[in-house]
N, C-alpha and C. Protein backbone atom coordinates (compact mmCIF):
# COMPACT_ATOMS: atom_id res chain seq x y z
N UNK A 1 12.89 -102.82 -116.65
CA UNK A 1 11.60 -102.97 -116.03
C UNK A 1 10.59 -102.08 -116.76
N UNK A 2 9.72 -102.44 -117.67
CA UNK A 2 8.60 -101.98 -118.03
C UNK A 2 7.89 -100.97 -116.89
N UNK A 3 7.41 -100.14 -116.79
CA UNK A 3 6.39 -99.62 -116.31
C UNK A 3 4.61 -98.84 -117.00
N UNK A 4 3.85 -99.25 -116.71
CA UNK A 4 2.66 -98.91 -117.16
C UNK A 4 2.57 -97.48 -117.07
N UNK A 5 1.21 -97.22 -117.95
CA UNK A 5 1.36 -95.53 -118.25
C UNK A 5 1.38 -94.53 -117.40
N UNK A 6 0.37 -95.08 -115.97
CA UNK A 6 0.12 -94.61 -114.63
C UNK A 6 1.49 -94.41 -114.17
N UNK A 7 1.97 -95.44 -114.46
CA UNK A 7 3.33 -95.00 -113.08
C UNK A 7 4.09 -94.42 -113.88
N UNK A 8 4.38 -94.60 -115.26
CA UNK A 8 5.21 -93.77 -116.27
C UNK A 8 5.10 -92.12 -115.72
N UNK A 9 3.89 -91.81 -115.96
CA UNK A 9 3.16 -90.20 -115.77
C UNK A 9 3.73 -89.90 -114.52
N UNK A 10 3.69 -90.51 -113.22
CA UNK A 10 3.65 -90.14 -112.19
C UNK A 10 5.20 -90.00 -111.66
N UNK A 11 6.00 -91.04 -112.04
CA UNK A 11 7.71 -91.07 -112.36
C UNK A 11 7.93 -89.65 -112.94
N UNK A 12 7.28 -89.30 -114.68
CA UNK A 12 7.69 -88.28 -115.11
C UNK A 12 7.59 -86.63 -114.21
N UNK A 13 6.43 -86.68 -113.49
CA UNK A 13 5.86 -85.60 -112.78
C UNK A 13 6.66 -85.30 -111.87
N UNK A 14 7.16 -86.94 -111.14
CA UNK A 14 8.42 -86.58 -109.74
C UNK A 14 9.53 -86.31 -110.37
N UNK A 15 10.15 -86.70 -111.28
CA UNK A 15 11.54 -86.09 -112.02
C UNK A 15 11.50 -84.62 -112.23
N UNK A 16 10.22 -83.98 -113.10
CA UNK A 16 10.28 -82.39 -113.45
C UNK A 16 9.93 -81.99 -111.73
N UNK A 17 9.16 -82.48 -110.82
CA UNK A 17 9.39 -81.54 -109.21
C UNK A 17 10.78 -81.43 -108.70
N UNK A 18 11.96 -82.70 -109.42
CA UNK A 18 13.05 -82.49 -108.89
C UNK A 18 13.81 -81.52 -109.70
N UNK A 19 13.60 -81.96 -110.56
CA UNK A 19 14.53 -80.51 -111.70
C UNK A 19 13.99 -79.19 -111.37
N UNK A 20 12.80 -79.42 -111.11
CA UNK A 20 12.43 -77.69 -110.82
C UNK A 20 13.26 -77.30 -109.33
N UNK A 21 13.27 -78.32 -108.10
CA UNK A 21 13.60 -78.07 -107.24
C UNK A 21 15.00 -77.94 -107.28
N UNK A 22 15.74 -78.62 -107.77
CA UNK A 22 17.30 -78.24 -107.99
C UNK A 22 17.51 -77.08 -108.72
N UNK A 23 16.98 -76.76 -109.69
CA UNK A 23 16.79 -75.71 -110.44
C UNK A 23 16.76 -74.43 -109.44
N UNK A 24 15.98 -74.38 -108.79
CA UNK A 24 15.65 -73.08 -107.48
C UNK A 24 17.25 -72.68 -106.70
N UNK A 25 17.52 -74.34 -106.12
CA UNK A 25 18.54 -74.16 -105.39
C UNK A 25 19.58 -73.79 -105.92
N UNK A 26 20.02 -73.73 -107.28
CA UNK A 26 21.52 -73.44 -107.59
C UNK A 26 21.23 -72.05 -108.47
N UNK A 27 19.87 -71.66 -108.47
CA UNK A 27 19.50 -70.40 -109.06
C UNK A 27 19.71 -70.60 -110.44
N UNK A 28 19.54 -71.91 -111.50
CA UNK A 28 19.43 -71.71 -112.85
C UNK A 28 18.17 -71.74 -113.38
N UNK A 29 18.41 -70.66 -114.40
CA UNK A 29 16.79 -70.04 -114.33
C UNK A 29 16.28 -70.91 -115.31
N UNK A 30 17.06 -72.17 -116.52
CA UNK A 30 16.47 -72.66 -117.50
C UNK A 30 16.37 -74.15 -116.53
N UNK A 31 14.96 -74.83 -116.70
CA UNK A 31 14.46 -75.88 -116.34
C UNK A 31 14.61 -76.86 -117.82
N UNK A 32 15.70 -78.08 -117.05
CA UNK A 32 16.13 -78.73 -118.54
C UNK A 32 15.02 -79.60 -118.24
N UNK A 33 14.82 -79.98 -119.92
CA UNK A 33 13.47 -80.91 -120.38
C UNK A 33 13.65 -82.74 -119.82
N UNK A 34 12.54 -82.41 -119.64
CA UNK A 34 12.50 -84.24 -119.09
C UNK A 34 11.48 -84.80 -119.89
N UNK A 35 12.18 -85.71 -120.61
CA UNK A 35 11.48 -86.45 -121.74
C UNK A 35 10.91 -87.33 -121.26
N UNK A 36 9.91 -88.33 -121.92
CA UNK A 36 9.25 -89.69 -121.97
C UNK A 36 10.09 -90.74 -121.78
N UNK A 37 9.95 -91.85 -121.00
CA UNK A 37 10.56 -92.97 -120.83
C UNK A 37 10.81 -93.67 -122.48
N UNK A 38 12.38 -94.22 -122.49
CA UNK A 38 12.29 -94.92 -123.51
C UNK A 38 13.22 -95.87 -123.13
N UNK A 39 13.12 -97.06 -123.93
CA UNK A 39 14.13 -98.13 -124.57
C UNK A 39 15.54 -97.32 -124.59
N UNK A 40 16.99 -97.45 -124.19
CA UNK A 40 18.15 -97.10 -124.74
C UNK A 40 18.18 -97.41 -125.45
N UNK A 41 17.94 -98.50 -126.78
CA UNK A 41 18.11 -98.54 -127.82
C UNK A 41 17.48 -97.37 -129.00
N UNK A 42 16.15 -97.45 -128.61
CA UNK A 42 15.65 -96.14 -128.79
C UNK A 42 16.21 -94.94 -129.19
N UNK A 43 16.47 -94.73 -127.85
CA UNK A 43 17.84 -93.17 -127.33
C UNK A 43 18.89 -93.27 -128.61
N UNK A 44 19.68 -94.23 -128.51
CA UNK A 44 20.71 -94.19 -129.19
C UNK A 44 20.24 -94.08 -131.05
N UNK A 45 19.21 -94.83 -131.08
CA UNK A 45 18.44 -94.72 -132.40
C UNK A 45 18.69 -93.13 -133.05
N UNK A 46 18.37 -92.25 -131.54
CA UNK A 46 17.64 -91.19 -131.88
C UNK A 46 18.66 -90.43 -132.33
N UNK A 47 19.54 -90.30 -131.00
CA UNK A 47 20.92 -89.64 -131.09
C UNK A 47 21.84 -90.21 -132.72
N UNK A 48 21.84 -90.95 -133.03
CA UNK A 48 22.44 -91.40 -134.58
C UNK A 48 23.75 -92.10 -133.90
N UNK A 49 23.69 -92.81 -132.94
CA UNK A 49 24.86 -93.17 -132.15
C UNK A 49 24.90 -94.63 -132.22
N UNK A 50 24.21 -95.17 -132.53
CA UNK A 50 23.92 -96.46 -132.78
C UNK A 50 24.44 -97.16 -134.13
């Protein structure tokens, strides 16, 4: 499912409130990175896994 840039941004924003919020609760102090929506093909492009 495609999503436009609006809801892209706004998806990305609620993912890092959840990582930050899980983050709090288990007391790890590094907040892992939440990247840009992509294609899995993409991903795998990236990773050299493909």
């Amino acid at each position: 499912m495609k999503l436009n840039d609006e809801r892209q941004d706004k998806k990305l924003q609620q993912w890092q409130k959840i990582a930050i919020a899980a983050c709090e609760q288990c007391g790890r102090n590094e907040i892992p990175e939440i990247r840009p929506i992509m294609k899995l093909t993409d991903w795998c492009k990236e990773q050299d896994i493909c």
